[in-house]
PDB file of N, CA and C in Angstrom:
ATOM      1  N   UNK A   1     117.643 130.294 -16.562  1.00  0.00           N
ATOM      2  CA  UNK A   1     118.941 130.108 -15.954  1.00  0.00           C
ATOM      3  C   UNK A   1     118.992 130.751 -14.573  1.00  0.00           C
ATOM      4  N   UNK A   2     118.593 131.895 -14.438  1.00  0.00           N
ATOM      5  CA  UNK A   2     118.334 132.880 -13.421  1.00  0.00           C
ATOM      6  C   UNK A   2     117.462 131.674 -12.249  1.00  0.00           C
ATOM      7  N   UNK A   3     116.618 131.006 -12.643  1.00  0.00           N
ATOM      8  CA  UNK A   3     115.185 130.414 -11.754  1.00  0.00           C
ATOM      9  C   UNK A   3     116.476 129.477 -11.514  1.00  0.00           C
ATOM     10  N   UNK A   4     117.212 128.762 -12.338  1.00  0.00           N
ATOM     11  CA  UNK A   4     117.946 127.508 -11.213  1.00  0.00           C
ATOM     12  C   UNK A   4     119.112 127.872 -10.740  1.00  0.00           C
ATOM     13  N   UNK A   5     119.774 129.153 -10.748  1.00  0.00           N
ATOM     14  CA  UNK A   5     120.824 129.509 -10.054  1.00  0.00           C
ATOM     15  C   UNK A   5     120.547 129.625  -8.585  1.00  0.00           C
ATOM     16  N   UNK A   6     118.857 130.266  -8.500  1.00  0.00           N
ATOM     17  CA  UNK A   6     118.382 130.586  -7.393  1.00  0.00           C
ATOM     18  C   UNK A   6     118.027 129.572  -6.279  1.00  0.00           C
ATOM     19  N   UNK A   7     117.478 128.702  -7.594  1.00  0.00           N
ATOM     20  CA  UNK A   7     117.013 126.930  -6.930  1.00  0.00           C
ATOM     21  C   UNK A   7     118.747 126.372  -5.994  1.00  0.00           C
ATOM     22  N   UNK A   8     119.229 126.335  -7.180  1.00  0.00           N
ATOM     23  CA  UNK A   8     120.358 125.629  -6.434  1.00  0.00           C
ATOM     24  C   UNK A   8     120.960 126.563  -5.782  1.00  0.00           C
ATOM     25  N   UNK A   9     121.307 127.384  -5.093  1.00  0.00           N
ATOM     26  CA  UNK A   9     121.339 128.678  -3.655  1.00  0.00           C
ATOM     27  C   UNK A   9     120.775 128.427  -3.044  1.00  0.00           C
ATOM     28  N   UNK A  10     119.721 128.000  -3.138  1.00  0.00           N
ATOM     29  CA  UNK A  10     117.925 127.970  -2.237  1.00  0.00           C
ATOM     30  C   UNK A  10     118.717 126.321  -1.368  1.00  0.00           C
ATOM     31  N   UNK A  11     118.772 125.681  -2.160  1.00  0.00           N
ATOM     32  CA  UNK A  11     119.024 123.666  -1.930  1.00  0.00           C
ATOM     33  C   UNK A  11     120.499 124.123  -0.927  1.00  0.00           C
ATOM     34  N   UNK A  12     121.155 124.525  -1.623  1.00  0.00           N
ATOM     35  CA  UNK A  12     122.672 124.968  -0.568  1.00  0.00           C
ATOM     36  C   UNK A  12     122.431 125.625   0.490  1.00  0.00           C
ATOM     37  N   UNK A  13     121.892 126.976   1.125  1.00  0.00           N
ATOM     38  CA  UNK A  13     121.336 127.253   1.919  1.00  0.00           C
ATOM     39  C   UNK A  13     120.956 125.848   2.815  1.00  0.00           C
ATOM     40  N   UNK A  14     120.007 125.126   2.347  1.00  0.00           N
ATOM     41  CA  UNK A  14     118.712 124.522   3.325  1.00  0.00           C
ATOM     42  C   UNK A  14     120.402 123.257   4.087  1.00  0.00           C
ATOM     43  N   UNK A  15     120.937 123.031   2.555  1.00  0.00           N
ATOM     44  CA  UNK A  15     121.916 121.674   3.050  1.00  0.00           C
ATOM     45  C   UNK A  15     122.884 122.683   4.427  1.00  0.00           C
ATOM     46  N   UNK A  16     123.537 123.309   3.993  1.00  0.00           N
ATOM     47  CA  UNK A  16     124.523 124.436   4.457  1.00  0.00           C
ATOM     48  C   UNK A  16     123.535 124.181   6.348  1.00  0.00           C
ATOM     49  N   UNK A  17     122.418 124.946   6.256  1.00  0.00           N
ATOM     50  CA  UNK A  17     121.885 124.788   7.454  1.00  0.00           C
ATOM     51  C   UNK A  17     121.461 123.607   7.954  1.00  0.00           C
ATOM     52  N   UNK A  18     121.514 122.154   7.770  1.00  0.00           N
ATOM     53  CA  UNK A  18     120.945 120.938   7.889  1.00  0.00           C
ATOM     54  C   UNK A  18     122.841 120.715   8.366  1.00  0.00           C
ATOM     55  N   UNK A  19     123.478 121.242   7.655  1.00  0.00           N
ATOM     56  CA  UNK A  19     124.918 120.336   8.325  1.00  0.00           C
ATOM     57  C   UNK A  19     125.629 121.373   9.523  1.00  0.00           C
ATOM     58  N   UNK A  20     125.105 122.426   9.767  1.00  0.00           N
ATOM     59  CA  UNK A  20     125.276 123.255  10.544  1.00  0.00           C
ATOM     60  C   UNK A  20     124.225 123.340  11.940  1.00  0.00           C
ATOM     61  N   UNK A  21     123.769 122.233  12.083  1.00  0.00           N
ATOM     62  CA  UNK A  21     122.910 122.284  13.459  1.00  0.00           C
ATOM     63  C   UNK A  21     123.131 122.766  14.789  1.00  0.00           C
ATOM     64  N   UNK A  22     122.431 123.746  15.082  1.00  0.00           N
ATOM     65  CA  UNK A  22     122.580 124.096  16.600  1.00  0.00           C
ATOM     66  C   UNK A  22     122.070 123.004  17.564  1.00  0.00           C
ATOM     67  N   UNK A  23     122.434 123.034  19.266  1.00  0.00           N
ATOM     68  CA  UNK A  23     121.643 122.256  19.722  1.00  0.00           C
ATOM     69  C   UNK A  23     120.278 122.427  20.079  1.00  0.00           C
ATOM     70  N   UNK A  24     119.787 121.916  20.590  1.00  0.00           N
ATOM     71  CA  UNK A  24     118.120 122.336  20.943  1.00  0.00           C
ATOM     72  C   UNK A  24     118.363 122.947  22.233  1.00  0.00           C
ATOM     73  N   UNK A  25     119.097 123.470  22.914  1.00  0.00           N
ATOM     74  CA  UNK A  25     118.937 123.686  24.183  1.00  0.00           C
ATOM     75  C   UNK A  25     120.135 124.655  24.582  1.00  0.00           C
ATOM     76  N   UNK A  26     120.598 125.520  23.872  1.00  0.00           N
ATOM     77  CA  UNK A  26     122.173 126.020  23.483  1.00  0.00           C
ATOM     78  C   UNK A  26     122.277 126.553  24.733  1.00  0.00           C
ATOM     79  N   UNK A  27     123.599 126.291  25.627  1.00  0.00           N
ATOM     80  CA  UNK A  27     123.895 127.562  27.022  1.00  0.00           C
ATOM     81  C   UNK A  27     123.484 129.114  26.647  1.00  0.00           C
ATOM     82  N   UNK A  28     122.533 129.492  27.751  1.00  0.00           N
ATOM     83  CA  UNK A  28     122.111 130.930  27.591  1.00  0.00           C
ATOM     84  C   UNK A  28     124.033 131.934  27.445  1.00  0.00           C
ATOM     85  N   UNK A  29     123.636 132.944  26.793  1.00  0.00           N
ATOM     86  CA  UNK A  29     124.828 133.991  26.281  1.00  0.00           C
ATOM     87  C   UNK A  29     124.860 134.388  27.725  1.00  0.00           C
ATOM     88  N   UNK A  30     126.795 134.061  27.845  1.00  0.00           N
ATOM     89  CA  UNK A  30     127.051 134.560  29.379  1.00  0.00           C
ATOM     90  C   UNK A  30     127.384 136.452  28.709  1.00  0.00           C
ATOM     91  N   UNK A  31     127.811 136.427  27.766  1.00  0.00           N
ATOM     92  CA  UNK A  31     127.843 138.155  27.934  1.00  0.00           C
ATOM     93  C   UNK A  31     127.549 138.329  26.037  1.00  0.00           C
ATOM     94  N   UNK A  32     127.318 140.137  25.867  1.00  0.00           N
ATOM     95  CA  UNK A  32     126.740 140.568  24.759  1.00  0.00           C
ATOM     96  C   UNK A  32     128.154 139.824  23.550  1.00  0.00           C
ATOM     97  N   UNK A  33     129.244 139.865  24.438  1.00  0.00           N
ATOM     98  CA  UNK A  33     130.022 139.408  22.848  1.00  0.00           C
ATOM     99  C   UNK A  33     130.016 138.444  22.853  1.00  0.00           C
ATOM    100  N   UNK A  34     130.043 137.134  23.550  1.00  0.00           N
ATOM    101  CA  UNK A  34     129.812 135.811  22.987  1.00  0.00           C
ATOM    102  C   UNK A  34     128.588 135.700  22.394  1.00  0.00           C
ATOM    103  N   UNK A  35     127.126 136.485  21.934  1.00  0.00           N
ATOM    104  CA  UNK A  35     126.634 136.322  21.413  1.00  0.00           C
ATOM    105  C   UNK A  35     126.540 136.765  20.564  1.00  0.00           C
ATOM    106  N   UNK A  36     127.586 137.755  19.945  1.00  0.00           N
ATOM    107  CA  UNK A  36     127.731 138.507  19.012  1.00  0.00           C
ATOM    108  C   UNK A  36     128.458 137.571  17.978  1.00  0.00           C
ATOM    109  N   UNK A  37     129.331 136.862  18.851  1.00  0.00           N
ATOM    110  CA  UNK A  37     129.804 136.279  17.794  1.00  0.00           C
ATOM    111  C   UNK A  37     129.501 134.432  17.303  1.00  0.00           C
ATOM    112  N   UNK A  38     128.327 134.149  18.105  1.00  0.00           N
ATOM    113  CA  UNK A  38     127.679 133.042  17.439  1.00  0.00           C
ATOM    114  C   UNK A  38     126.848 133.774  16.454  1.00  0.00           C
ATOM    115  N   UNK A  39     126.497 135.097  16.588  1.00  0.00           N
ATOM    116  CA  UNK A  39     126.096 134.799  15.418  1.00  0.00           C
ATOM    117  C   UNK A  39     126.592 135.596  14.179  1.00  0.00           C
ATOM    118  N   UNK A  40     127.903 135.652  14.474  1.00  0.00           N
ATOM    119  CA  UNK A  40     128.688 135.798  13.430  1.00  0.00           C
ATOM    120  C   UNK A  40     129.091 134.137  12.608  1.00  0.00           C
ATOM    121  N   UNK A  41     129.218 133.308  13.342  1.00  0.00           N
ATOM    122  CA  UNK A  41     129.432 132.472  13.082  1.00  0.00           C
ATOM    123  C   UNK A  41     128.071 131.618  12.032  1.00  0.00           C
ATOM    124  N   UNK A  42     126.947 132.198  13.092  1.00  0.00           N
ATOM    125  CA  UNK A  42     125.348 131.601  12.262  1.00  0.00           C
ATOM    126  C   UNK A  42     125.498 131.996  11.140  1.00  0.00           C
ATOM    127  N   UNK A  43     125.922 133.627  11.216  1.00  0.00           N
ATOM    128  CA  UNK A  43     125.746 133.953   9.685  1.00  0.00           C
ATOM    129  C   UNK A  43     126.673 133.198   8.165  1.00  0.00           C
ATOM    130  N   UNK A  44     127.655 132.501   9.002  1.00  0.00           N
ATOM    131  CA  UNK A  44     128.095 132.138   8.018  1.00  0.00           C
ATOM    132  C   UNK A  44     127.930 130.611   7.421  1.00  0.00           C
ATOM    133  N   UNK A  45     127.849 129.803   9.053  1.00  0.00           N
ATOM    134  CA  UNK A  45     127.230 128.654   8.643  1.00  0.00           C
ATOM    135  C   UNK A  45     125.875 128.253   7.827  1.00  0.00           C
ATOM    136  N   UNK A  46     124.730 129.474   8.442  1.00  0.00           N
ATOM    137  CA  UNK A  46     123.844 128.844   7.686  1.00  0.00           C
ATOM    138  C   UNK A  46     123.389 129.419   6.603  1.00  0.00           C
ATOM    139  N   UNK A  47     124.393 129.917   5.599  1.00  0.00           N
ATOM    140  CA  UNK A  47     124.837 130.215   4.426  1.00  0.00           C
ATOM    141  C   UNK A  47     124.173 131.331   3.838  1.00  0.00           C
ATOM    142  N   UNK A  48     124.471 132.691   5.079  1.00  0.00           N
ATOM    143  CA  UNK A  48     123.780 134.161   3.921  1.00  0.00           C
ATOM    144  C   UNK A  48     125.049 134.764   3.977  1.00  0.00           C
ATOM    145  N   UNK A  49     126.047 134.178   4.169  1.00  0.00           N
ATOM    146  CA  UNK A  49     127.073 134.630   3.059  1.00  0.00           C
ATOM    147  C   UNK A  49     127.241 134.076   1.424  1.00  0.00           C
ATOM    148  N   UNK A  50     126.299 133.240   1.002  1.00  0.00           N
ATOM    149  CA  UNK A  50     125.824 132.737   0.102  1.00  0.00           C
ATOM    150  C   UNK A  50     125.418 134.121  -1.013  1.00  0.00           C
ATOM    151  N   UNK A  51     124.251 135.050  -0.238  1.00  0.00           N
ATOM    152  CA  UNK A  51     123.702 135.576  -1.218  1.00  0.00           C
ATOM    153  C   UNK A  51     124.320 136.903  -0.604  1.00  0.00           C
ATOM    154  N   UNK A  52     124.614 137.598   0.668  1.00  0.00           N
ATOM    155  CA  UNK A  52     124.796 138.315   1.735  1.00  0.00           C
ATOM    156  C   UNK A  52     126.093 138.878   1.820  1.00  0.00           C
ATOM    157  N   UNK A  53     126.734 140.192   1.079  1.00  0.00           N
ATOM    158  CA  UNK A  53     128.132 140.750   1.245  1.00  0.00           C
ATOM    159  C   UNK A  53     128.207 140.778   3.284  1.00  0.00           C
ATOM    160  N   UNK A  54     129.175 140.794   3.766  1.00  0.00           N
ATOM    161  CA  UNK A  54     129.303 140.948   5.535  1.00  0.00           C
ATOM    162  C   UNK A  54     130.628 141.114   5.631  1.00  0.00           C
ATOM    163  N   UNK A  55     131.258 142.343   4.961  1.00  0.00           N
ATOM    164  CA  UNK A  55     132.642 142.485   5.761  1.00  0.00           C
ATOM    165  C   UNK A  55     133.665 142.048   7.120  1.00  0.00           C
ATOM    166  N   UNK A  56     132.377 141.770   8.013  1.00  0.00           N
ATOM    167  CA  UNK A  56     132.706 141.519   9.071  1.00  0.00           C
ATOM    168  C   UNK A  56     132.716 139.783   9.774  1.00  0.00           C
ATOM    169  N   UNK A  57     132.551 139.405   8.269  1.00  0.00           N
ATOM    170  CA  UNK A  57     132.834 137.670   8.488  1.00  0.00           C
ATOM    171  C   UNK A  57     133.547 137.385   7.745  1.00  0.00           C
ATOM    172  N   UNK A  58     134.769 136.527   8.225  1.00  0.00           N
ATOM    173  CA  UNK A  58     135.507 136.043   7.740  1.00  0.00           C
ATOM    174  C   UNK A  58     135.572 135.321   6.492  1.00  0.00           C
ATOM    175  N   UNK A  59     136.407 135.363   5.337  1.00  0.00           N
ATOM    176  CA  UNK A  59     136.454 135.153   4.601  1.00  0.00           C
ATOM    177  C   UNK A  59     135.187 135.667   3.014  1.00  0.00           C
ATOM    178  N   UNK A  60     135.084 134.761   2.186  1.00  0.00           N
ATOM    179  CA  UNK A  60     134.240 135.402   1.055  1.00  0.00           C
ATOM    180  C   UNK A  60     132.849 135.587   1.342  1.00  0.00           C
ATOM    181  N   UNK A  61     132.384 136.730   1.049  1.00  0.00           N
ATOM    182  CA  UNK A  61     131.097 136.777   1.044  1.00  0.00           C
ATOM    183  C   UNK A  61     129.838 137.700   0.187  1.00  0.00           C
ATOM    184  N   UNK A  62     128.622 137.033  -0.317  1.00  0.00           N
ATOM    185  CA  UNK A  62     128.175 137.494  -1.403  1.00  0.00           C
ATOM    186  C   UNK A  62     128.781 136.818  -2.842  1.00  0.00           C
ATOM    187  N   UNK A  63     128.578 135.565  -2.332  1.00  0.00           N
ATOM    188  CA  UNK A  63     129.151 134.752  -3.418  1.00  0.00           C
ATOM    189  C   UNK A  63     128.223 134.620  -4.372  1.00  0.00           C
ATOM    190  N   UNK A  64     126.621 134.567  -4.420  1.00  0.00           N
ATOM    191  CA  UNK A  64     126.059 134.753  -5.673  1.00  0.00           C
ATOM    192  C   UNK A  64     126.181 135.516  -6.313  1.00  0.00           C
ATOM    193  N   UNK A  65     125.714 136.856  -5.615  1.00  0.00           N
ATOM    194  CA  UNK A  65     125.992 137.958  -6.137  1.00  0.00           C
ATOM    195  C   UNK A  65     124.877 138.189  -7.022  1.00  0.00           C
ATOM    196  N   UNK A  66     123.378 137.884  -6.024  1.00  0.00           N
ATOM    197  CA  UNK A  66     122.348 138.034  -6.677  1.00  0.00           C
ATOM    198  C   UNK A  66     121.496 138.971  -5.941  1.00  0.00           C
ATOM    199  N   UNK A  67     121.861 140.149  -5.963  1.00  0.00           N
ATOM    200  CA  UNK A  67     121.567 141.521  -5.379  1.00  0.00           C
ATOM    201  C   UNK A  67     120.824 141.524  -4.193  1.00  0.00           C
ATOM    202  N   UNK A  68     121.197 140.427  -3.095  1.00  0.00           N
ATOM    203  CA  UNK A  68     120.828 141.071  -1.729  1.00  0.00           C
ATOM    204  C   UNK A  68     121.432 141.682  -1.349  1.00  0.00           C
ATOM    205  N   UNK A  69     120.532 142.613  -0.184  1.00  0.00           N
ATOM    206  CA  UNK A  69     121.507 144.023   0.316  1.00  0.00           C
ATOM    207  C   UNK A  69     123.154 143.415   1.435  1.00  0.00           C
ATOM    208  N   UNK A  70     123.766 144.345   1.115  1.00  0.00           N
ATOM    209  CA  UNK A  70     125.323 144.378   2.015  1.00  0.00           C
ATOM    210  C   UNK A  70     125.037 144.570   3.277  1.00  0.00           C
ATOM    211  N   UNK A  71     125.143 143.458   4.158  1.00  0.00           N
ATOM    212  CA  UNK A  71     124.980 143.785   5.518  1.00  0.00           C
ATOM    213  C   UNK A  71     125.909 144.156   5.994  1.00  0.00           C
ATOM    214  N   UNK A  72     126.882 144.789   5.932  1.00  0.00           N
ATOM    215  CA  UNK A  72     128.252 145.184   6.377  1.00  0.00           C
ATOM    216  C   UNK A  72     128.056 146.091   7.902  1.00  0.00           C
ATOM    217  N   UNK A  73     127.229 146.821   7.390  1.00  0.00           N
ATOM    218  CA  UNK A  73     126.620 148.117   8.148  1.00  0.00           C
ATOM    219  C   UNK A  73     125.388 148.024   8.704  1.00  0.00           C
ATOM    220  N   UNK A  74     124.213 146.818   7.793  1.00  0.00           N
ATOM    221  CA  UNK A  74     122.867 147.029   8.193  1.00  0.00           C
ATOM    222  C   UNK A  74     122.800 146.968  10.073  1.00  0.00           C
ATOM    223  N   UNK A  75     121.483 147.450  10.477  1.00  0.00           N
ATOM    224  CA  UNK A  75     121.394 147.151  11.455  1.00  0.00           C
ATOM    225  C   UNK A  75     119.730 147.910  11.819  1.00  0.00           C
ATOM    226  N   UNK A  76     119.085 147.435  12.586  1.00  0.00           N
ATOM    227  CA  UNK A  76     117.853 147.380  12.210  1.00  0.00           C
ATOM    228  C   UNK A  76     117.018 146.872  13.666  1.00  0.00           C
ATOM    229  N   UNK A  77     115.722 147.527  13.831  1.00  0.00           N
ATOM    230  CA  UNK A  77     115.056 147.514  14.693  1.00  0.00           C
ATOM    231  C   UNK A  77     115.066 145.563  15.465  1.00  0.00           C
ATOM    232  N   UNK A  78     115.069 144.940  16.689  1.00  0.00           N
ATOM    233  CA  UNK A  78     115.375 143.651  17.121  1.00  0.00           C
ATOM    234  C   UNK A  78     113.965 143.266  16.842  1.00  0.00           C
ATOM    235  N   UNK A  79     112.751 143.886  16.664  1.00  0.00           N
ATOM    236  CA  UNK A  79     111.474 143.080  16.462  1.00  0.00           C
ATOM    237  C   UNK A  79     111.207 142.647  15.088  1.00  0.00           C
ATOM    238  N   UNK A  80     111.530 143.627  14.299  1.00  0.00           N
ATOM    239  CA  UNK A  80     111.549 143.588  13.086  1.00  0.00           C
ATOM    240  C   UNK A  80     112.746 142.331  12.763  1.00  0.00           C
ATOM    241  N   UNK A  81     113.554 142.175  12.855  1.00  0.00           N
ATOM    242  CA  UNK A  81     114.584 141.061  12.992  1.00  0.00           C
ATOM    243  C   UNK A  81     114.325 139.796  12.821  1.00  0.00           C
ATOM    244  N   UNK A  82     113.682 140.321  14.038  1.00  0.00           N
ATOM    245  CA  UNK A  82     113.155 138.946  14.828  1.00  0.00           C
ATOM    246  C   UNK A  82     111.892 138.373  13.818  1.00  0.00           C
ATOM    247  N   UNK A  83     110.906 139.067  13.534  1.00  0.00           N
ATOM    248  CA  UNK A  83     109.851 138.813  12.663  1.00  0.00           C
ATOM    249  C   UNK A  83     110.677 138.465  10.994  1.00  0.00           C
ATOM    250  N   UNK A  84     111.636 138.714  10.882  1.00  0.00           N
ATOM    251  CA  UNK A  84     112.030 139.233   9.593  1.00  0.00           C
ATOM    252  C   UNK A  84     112.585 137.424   9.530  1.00  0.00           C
ATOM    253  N   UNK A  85     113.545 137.025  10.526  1.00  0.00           N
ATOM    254  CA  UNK A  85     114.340 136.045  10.356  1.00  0.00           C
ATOM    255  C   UNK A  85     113.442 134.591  10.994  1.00  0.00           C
ATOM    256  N   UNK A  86     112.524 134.787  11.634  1.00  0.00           N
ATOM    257  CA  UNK A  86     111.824 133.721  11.657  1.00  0.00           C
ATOM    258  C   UNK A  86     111.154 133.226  10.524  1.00  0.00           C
ATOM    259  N   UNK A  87     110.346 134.065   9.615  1.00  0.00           N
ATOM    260  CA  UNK A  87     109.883 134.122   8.379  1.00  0.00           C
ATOM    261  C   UNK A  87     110.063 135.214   7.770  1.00  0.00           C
ATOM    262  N   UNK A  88     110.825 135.059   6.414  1.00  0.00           N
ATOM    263  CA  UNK A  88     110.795 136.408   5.878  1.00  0.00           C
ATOM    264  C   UNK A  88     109.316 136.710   4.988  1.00  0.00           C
ATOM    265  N   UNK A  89     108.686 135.641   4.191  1.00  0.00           N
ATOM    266  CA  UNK A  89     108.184 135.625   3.394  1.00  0.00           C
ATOM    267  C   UNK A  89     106.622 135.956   4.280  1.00  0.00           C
ATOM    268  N   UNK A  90     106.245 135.748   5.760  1.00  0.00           N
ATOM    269  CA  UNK A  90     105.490 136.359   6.445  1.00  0.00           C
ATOM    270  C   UNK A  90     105.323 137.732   6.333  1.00  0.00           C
ATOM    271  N   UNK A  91     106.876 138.598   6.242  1.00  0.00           N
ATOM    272  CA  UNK A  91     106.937 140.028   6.467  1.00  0.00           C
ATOM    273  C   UNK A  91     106.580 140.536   5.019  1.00  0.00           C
ATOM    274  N   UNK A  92     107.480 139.816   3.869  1.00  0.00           N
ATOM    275  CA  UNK A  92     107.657 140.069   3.082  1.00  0.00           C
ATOM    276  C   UNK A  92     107.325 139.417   1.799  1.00  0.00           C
ATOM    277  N   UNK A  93     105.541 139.354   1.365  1.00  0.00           N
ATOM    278  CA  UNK A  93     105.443 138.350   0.008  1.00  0.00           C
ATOM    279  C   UNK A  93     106.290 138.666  -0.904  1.00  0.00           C
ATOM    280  N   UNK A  94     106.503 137.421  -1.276  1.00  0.00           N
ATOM    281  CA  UNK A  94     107.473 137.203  -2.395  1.00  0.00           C
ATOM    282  C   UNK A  94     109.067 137.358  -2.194  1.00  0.00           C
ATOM    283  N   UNK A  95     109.357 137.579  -0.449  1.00  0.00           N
ATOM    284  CA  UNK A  95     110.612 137.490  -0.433  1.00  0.00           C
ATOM    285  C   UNK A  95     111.178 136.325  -0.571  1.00  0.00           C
ATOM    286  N   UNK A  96     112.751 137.218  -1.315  1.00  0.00           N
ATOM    287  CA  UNK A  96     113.432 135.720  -2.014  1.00  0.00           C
ATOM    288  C   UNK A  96     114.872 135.010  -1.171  1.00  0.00           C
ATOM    289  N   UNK A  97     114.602 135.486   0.237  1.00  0.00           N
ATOM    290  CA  UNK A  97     115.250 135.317   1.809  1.00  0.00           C
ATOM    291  C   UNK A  97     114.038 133.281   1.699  1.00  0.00           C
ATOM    292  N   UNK A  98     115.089 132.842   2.124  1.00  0.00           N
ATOM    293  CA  UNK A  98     114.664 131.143   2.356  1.00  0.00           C
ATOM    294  C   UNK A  98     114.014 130.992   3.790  1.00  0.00           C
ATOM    295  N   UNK A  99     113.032 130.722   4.187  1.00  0.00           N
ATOM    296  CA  UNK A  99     112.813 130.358   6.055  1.00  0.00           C
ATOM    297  C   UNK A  99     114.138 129.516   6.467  1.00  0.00           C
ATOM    298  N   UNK A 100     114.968 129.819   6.863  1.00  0.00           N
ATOM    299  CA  UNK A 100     115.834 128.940   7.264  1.00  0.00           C
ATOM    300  C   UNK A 100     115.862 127.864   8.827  1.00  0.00           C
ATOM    301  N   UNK A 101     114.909 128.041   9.244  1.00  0.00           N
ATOM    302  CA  UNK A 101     114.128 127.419  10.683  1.00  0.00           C
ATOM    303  C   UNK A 101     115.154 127.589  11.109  1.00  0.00           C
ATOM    304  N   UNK A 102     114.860 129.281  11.941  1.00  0.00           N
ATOM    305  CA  UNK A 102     116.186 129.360  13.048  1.00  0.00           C
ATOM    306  C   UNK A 102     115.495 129.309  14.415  1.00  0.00           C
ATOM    307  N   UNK A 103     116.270 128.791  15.473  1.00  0.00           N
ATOM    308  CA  UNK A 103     115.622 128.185  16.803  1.00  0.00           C
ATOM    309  C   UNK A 103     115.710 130.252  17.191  1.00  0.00           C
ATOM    310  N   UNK A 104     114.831 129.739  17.894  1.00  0.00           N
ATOM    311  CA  UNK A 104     115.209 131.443  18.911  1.00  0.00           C
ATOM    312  C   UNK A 104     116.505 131.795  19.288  1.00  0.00           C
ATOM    313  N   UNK A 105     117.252 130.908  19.989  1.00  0.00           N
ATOM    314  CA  UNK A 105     118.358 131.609  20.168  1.00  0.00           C
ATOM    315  C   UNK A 105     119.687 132.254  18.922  1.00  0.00           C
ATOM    316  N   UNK A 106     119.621 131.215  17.921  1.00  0.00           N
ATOM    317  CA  UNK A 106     119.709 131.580  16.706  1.00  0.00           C
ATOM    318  C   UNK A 106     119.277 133.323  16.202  1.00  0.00           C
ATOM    319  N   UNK A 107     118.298 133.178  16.393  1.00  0.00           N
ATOM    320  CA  UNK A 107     117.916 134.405  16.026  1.00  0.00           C
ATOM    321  C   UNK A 107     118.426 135.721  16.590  1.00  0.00           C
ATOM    322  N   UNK A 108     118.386 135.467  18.427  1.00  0.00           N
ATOM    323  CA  UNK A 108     118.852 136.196  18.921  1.00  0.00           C
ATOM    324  C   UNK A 108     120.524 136.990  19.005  1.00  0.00           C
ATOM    325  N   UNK A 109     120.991 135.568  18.627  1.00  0.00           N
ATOM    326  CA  UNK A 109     121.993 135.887  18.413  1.00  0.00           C
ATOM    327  C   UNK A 109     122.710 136.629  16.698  1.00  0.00           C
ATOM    328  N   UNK A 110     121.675 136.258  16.127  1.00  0.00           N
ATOM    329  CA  UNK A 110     122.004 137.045  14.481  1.00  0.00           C
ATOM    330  C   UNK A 110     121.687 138.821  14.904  1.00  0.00           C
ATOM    331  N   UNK A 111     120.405 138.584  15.754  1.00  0.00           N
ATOM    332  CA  UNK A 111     120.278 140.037  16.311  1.00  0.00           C
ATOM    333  C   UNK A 111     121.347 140.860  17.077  1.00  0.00           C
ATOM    334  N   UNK A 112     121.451 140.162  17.527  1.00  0.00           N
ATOM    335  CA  UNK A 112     123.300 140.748  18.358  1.00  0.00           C
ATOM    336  C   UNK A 112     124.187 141.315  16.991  1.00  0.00           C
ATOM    337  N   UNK A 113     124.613 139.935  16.638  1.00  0.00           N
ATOM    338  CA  UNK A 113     125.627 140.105  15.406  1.00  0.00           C
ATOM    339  C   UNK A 113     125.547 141.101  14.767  1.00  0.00           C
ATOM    340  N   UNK A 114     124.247 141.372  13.663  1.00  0.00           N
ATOM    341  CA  UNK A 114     123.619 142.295  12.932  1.00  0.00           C
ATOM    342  C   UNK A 114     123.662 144.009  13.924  1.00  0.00           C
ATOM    343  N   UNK A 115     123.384 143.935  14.616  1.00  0.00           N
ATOM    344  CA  UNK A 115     123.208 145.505  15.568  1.00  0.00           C
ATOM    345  C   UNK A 115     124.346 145.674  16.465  1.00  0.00           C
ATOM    346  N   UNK A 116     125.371 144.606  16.175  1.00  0.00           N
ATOM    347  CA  UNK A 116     126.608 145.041  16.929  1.00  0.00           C
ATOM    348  C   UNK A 116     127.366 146.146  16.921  1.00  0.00           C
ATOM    349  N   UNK A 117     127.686 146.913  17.999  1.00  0.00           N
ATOM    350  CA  UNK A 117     127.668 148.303  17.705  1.00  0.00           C
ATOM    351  C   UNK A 117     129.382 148.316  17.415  1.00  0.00           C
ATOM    352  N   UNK A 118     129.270 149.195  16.595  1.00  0.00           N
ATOM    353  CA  UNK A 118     130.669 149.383  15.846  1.00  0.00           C
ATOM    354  C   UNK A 118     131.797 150.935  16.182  1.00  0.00           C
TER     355      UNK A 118
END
C-alpha cells in the first residue's frame, strides 16, 4: 500500500510539473525578491508541497505526509542545492525526492526561495 501511495505522488508530481511549464528562456530576475518568489511559486507548482511541509507557501502543505523534512526553515549551502535539485538520486542513492527536470533558472530560483533570509 505504502509502494503505491508513493507511485501515485511520484505520477502527480511528474503530471503537477508537465502542467506547470516554465518557458525555455524565462526573463533574467530583475531583483533578489522577484526571484524569491518564483520560486515560491515553483515550489508549489511543481508539487513538493505534495510531500514538503513550507509554511511559507500559501495554502496546504505536506499533504502526503510521508516524512519528508519541513522546509519551513531549511536552508542550505546554493551548490549543494543546486546538485541536490538537479538530481537528487545523483547526491543521494535511493533518494525518494523525484528528478523533477528543473531548467536552471528553476533551480535558481528554488535557491533563492529556500535561503530566503528571514
Amino acid at each position: 500500500m505504502k509502494a503505491l501511495t508513493l507511485l501515485l505522488v511520484l505520477l502527480w508530481v511528474g503530471c503537477a510539473g508537465a502542467s506547470a511549464a516554465t518557458p525555455a528562456h524565462p526573463a533574467p530576475a530583475d531583483t533578489a525578491a522577484e526571484s524569491i518568489e518564483r520560486g515560491r511559486v515553483l515550489f508549489r507548482d511543481k508539487g513538493c508541497v505534495t510531500c514538503h511541509v513550507n509554511n511559507r507557501v500559501e495554502g496546504k502543505t505536506g499533504v502526503m505526509n510521508l516524512g519528508a523534512p519541513n522546509l519551513t526553515d531549511y536552508t542550505n549551502e546554493p551548490e549543494f542545492l543546486r546538485r541536490w535539485l538537479a538530481d537528487p538520486a545523483a547526491v543521494k542513492l535511493g533518494a525518494r525526492m523525484p528528478n523533477l527536470q528543473l531548467s536552471e533558472t528553476d533551480i535558481a530560483d528554488l535557491i533563492a526561495f529556500l535561503n530566503e533570509p528571514r
